[in-house]
C-alpha atoms as a PDB file:
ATOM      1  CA  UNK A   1      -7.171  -6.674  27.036  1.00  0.00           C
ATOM      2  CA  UNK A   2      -8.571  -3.169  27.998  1.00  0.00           C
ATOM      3  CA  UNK A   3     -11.061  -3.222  24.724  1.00  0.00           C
ATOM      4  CA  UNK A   4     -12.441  -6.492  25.806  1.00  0.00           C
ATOM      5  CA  UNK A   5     -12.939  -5.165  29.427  1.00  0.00           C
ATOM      6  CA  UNK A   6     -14.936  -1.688  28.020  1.00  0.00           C
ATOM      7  CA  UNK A   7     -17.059  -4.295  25.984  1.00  0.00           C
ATOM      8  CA  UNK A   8     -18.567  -5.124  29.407  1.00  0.00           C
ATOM      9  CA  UNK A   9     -17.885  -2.762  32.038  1.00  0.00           C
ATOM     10  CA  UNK A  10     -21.017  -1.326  33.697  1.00  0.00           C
ATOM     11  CA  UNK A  11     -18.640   0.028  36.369  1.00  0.00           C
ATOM     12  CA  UNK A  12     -16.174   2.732  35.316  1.00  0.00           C
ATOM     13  CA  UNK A  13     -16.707   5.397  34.309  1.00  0.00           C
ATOM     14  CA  UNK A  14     -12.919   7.454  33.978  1.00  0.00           C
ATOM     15  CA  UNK A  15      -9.764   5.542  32.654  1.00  0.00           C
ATOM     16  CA  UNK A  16      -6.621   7.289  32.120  1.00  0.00           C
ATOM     17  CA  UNK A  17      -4.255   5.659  29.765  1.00  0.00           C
ATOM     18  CA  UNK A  18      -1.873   8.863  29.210  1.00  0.00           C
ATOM     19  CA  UNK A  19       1.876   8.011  28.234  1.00  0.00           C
ATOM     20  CA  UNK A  20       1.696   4.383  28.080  1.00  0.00           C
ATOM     21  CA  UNK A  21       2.714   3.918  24.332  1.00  0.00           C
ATOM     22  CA  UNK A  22      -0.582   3.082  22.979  1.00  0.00           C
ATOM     23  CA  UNK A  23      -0.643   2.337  18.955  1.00  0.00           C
ATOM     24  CA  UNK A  24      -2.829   2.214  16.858  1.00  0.00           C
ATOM     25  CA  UNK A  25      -3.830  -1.201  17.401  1.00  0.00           C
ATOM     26  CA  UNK A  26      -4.244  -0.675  20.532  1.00  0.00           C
ATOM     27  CA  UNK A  27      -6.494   2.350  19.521  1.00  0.00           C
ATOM     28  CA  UNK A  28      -8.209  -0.285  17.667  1.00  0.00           C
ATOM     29  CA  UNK A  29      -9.168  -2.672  20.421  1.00  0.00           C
ATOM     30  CA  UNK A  30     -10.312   0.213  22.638  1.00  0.00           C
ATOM     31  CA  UNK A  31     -12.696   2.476  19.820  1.00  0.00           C
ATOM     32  CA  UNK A  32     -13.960  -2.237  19.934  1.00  0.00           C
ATOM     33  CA  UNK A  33     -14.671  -2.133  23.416  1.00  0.00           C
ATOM     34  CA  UNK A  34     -16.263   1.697  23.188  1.00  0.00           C
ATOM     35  CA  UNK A  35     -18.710   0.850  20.729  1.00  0.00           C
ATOM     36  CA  UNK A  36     -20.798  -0.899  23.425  1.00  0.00           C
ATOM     37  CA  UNK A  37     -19.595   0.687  26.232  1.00  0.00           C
ATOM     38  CA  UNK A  38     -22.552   2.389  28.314  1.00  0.00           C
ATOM     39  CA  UNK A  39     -20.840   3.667  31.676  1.00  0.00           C
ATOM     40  CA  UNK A  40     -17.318   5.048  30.319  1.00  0.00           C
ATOM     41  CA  UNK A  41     -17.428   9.163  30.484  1.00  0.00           C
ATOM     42  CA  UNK A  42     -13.955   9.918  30.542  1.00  0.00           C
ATOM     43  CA  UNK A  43     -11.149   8.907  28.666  1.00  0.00           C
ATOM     44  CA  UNK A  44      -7.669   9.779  28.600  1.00  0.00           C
ATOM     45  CA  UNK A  45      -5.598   8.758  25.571  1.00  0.00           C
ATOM     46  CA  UNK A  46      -3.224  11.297  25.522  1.00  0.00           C
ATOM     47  CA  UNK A  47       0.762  11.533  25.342  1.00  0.00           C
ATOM     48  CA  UNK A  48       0.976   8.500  23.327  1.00  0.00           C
ATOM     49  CA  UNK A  49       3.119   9.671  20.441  1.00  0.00           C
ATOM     50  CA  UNK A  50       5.707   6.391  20.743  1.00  0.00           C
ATOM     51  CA  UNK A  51       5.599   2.572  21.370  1.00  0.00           C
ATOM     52  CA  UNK A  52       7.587  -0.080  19.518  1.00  0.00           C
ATOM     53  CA  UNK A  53       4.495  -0.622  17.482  1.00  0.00           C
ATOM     54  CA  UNK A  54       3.996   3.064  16.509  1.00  0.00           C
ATOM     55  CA  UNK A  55       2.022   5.621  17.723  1.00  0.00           C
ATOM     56  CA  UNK A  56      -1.879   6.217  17.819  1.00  0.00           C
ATOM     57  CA  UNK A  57      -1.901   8.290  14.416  1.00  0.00           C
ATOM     58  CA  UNK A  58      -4.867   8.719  11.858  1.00  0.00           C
ATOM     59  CA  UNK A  59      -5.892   4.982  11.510  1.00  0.00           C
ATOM     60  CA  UNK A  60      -5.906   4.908  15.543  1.00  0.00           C
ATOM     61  CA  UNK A  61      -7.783   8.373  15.149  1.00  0.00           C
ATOM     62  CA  UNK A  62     -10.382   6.475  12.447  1.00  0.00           C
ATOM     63  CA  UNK A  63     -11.033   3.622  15.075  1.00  0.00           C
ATOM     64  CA  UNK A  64     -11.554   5.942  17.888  1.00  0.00           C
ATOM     65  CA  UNK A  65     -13.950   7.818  15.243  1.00  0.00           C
ATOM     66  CA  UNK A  66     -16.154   4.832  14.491  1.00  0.00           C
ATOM     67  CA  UNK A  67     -16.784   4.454  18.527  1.00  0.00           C
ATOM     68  CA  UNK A  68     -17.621   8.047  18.566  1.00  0.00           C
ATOM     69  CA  UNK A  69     -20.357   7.297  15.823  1.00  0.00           C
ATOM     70  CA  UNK A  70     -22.296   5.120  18.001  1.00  0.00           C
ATOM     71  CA  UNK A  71     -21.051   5.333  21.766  1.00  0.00           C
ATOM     72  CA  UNK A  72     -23.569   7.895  24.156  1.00  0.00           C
ATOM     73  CA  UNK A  73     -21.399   7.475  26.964  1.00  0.00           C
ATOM     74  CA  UNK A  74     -18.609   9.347  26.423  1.00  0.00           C
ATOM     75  CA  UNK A  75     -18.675  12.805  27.650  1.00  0.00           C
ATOM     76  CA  UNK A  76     -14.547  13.693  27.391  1.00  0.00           C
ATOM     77  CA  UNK A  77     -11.751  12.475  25.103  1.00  0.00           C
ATOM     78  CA  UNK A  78      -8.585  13.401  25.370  1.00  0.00           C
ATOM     79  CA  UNK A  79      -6.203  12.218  22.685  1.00  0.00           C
ATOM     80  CA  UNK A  80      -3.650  15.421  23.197  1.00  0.00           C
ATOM     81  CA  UNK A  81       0.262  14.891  21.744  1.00  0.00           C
ATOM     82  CA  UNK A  82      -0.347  11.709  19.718  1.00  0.00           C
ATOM     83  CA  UNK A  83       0.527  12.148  16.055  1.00  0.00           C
ATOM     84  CA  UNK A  84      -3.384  11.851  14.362  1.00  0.00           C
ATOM     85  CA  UNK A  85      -2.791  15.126  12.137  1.00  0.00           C
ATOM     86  CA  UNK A  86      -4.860  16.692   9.683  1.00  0.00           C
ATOM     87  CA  UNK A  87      -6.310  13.074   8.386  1.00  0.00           C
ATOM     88  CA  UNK A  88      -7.169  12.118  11.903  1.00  0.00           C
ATOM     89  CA  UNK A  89      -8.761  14.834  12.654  1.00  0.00           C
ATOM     90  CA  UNK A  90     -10.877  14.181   9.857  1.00  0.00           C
ATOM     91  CA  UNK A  91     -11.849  11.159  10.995  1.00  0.00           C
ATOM     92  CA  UNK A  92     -13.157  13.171  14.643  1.00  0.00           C
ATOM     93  CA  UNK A  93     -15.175  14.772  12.886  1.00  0.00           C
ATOM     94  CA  UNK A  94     -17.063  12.307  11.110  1.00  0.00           C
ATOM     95  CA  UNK A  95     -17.376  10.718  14.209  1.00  0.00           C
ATOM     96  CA  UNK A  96     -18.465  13.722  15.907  1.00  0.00           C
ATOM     97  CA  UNK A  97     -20.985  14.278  13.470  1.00  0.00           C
ATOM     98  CA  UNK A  98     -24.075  12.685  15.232  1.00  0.00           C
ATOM     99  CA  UNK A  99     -22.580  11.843  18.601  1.00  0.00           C
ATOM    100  CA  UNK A 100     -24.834  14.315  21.348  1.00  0.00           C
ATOM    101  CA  UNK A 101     -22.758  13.315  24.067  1.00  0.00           C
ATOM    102  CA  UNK A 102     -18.910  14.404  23.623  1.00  0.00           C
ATOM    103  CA  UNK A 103     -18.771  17.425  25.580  1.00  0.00           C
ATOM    104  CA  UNK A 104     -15.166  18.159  26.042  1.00  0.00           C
ATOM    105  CA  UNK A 105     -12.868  16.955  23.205  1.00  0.00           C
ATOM    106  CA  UNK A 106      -8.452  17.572  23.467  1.00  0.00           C
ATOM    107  CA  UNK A 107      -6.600  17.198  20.274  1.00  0.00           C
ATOM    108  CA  UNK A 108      -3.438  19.867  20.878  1.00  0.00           C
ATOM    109  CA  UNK A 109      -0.182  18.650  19.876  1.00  0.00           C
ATOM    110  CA  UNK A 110      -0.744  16.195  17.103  1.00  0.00           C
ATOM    111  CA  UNK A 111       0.023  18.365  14.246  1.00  0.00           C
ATOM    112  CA  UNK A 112      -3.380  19.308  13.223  1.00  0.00           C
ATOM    113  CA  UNK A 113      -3.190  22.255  10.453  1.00  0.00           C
ATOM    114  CA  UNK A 114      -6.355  24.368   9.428  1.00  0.00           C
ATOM    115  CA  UNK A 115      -7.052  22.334   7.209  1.00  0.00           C
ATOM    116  CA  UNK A 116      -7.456  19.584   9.361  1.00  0.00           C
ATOM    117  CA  UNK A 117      -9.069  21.650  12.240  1.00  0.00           C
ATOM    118  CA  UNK A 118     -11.991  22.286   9.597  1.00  0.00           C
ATOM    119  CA  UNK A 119     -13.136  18.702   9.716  1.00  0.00           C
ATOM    120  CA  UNK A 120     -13.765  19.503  13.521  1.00  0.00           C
END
Protein backbone atom coordinates (compact mmCIF):
# COMPACT_ATOMS: atom_id res chain seq x y z
CA UNK A 1 0.00 0.00 0.00
CA UNK A 2 1.32 3.53 -0.99
CA UNK A 3 0.01 5.07 2.59
CA UNK A 4 1.92 2.46 4.42
CA UNK A 5 5.09 3.18 2.29
CA UNK A 6 4.78 7.36 3.01
CA UNK A 7 4.48 6.23 6.76
CA UNK A 8 8.21 5.44 6.39
CA UNK A 9 9.83 6.81 3.48
CA UNK A 10 12.84 9.03 4.27
CA UNK A 11 13.62 8.82 0.53
CA UNK A 12 11.17 10.48 -1.87
CA UNK A 13 10.44 13.28 -2.08
CA UNK A 14 7.90 13.70 -5.55
CA UNK A 15 5.18 10.98 -6.33
CA UNK A 16 2.85 11.42 -9.09
CA UNK A 17 -0.29 9.45 -8.86
CA UNK A 18 -2.32 11.51 -11.68
CA UNK A 19 -5.16 9.45 -13.53
CA UNK A 20 -4.92 6.28 -11.76
CA UNK A 21 -8.55 6.15 -10.31
CA UNK A 22 -7.76 6.95 -6.83
CA UNK A 23 -10.99 7.04 -4.32
CA UNK A 24 -11.49 8.18 -1.55
CA UNK A 25 -10.23 5.40 0.35
CA UNK A 26 -7.45 5.45 -1.24
CA UNK A 27 -7.26 9.25 -0.36
CA UNK A 28 -7.63 7.90 3.01
CA UNK A 29 -4.64 5.61 3.27
CA UNK A 30 -2.39 8.25 1.69
CA UNK A 31 -3.55 11.75 3.96
CA UNK A 32 -2.40 7.98 6.84
CA UNK A 33 0.87 7.71 5.46
CA UNK A 34 1.28 11.83 5.10
CA UNK A 35 0.68 12.48 8.56
CA UNK A 36 4.21 11.23 9.40
CA UNK A 37 5.73 11.66 6.35
CA UNK A 38 8.98 13.97 6.67
CA UNK A 39 10.70 13.83 3.08
CA UNK A 40 7.51 13.94 0.64
CA UNK A 41 7.40 17.66 -1.13
CA UNK A 42 5.45 16.96 -4.02
CA UNK A 43 2.41 15.29 -4.64
CA UNK A 44 0.35 14.72 -7.52
CA UNK A 45 -3.24 13.55 -6.98
CA UNK A 46 -4.79 14.91 -9.77
CA UNK A 47 -7.19 13.59 -12.69
CA UNK A 48 -8.75 11.15 -10.47
CA UNK A 49 -12.41 11.89 -11.00
CA UNK A 50 -13.37 7.87 -11.64
CA UNK A 51 -12.51 4.35 -10.26
CA UNK A 52 -14.95 1.52 -9.59
CA UNK A 53 -14.86 2.63 -6.02
CA UNK A 54 -15.66 6.33 -6.71
CA UNK A 55 -13.74 9.18 -7.01
CA UNK A 56 -11.53 11.23 -4.47
CA UNK A 57 -14.48 13.74 -3.53
CA UNK A 58 -14.97 15.77 -0.19
CA UNK A 59 -14.40 12.87 2.35
CA UNK A 60 -11.06 12.06 0.24
CA UNK A 61 -10.59 15.99 0.34
CA UNK A 62 -11.23 15.80 4.48
CA UNK A 63 -8.48 13.01 4.78
CA UNK A 64 -6.04 14.78 2.67
CA UNK A 65 -7.03 17.90 5.02
CA UNK A 66 -6.19 16.22 8.31
CA UNK A 67 -2.48 15.38 6.78
CA UNK A 68 -2.25 18.93 5.84
CA UNK A 69 -2.93 19.84 9.62
CA UNK A 70 0.12 18.24 10.80
CA UNK A 71 2.51 17.25 7.80
CA UNK A 72 5.70 20.10 7.26
CA UNK A 73 6.84 18.35 4.36
CA UNK A 74 4.70 19.04 1.81
CA UNK A 75 5.49 21.95 -0.27
CA UNK A 76 2.90 21.18 -3.53
CA UNK A 77 -0.46 19.40 -3.83
CA UNK A 78 -2.08 18.94 -6.68
CA UNK A 79 -5.54 17.44 -6.48
CA UNK A 80 -6.78 19.22 -9.99
CA UNK A 81 -10.13 17.48 -11.84
CA UNK A 82 -11.23 15.23 -8.96
CA UNK A 83 -14.77 15.95 -7.83
CA UNK A 84 -13.96 17.54 -3.95
CA UNK A 85 -16.38 20.67 -4.60
CA UNK A 86 -17.36 23.35 -2.45
CA UNK A 87 -17.35 20.90 0.85
CA UNK A 88 -13.90 19.72 0.01
CA UNK A 89 -12.59 22.66 -0.39
CA UNK A 90 -13.67 23.42 2.93
CA UNK A 91 -11.96 20.87 4.32
CA UNK A 92 -8.37 22.52 2.47
CA UNK A 93 -8.81 25.08 4.20
CA UNK A 94 -9.03 23.93 7.58
CA UNK A 95 -6.18 22.05 6.83
CA UNK A 96 -4.39 24.87 5.44
CA UNK A 97 -5.04 26.81 8.34
CA UNK A 98 -1.74 26.27 10.34
CA UNK A 99 0.27 24.30 7.81
CA UNK A 100 3.61 26.90 6.93
CA UNK A 101 4.77 24.68 4.40
CA UNK A 102 2.18 24.23 1.36
CA UNK A 103 3.49 26.53 -1.08
CA UNK A 104 1.80 25.69 -4.27
CA UNK A 105 -1.74 24.23 -3.92
CA UNK A 106 -4.04 23.00 -7.55
CA UNK A 107 -7.68 22.53 -7.04
CA UNK A 108 -9.15 23.57 -10.81
CA UNK A 109 -11.71 21.38 -12.13
CA UNK A 110 -13.50 19.91 -9.19
CA UNK A 111 -16.45 22.09 -9.16
CA UNK A 112 -15.46 24.46 -6.54
CA UNK A 113 -18.07 27.56 -6.46
CA UNK A 114 -17.31 30.89 -4.51
CA UNK A 115 -18.60 29.75 -1.95
CA UNK A 116 -16.39 27.03 -1.62
CA UNK A 117 -13.27 28.99 -2.86
CA UNK A 118 -13.86 31.20 0.41
CA UNK A 119 -12.86 28.40 2.71
CA UNK A 120 -9.42 28.67 0.80
Amino acid sequence: HIGEGLKNNKALTMLKLCGNGISDKGAQHIGEGLKNNKALTYLDLGGNPYSNEGMIGAEGAMHIAQALKVNKALTSLNLRENEIYDKGAQHIGEGLKNNKALTMLKLCGNGISDKGAQHI
